[in-house]
C-alpha atoms as a PDB file:
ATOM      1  CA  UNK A   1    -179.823-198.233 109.065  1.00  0.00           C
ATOM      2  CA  UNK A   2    -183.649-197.945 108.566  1.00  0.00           C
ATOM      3  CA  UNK A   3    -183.488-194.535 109.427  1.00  0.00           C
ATOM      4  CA  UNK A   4    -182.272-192.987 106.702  1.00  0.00           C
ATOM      5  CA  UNK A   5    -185.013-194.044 104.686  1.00  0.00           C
ATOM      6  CA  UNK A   6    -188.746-191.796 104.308  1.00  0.00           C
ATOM      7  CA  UNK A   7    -191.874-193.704 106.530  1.00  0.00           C
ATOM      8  CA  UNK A   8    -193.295-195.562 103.320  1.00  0.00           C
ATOM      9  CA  UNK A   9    -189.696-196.998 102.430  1.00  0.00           C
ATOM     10  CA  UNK A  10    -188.522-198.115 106.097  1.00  0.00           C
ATOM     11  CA  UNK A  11    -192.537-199.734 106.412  1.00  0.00           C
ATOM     12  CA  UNK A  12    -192.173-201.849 102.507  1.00  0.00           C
ATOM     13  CA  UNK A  13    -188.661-202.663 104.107  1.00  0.00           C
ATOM     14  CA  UNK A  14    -189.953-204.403 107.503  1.00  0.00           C
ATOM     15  CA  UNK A  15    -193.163-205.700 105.789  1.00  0.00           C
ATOM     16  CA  UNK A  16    -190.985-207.569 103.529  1.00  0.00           C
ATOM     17  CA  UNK A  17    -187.840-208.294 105.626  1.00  0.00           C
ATOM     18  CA  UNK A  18    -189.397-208.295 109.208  1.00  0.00           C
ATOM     19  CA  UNK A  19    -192.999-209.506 108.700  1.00  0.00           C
ATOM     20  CA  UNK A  20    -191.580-212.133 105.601  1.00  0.00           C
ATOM     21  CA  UNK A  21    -194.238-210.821 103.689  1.00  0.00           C
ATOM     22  CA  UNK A  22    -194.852-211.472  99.949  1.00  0.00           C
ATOM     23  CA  UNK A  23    -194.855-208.314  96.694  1.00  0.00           C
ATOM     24  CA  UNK A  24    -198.886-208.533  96.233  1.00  0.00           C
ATOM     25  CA  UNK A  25    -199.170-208.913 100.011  1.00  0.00           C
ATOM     26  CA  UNK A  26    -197.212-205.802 100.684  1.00  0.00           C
ATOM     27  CA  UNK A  27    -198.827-204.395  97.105  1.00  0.00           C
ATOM     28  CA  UNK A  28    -202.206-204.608  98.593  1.00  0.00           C
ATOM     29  CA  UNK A  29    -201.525-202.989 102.056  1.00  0.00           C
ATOM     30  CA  UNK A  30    -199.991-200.134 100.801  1.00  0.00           C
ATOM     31  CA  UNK A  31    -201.702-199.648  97.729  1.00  0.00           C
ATOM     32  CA  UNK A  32    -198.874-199.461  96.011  1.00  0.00           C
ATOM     33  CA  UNK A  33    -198.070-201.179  92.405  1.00  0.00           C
ATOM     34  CA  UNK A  34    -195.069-203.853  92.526  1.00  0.00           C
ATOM     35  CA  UNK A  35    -192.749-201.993  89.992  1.00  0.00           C
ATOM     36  CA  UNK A  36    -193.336-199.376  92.317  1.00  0.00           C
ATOM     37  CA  UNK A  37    -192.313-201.586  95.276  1.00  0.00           C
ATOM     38  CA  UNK A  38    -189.559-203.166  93.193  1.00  0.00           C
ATOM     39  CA  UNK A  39    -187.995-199.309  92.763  1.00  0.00           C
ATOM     40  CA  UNK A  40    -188.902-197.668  96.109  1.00  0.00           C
ATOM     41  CA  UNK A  41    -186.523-201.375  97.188  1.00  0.00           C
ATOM     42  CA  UNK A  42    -183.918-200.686  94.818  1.00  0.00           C
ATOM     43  CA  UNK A  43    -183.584-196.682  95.554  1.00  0.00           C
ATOM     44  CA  UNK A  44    -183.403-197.837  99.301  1.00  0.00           C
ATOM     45  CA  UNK A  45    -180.849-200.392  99.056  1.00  0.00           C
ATOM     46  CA  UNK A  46    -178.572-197.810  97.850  1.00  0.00           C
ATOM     47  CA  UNK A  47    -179.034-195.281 100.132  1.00  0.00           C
ATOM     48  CA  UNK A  48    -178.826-197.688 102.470  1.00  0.00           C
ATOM     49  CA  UNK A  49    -175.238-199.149 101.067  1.00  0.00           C
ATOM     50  CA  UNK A  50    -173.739-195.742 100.590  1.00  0.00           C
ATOM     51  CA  UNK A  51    -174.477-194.749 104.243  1.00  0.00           C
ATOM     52  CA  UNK A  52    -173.170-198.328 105.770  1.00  0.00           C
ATOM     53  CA  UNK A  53    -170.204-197.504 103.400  1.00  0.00           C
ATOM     54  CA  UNK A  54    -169.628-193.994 103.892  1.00  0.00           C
ATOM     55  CA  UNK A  55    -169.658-195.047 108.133  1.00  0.00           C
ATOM     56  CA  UNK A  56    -166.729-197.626 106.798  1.00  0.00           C
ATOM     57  CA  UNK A  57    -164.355-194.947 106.590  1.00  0.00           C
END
């Protein structure tokens, strides 16, 4: 399902599901602020939902 999702996205996604890493741990590996995080997360869990759903069918 990962692969729908651009490099940076699918890496913040293992980092914080795979690895169990923390916000400022993932924060300060990708240089990347946490509201940023917080939205790149959000943005991905819906494309993420409407593929799984749009395989339902």
């Amino acid at each position: 399902m990962l692969d729908c999702l651009n490099e940076t996205d699918r890496a913040i996604f293992l980092k914080l599901y795979m690895e169990e890493k923390n916000l400022d741990e993932v924060s300060a590996e990708t240089g990347l602020k946490k509201e940023v995080i917080y939205n790149r997360l959000s943005r991905g869990k819906k494309r993420i939902r409407s593929m799984y759903e749009s395989r339902e069918v």
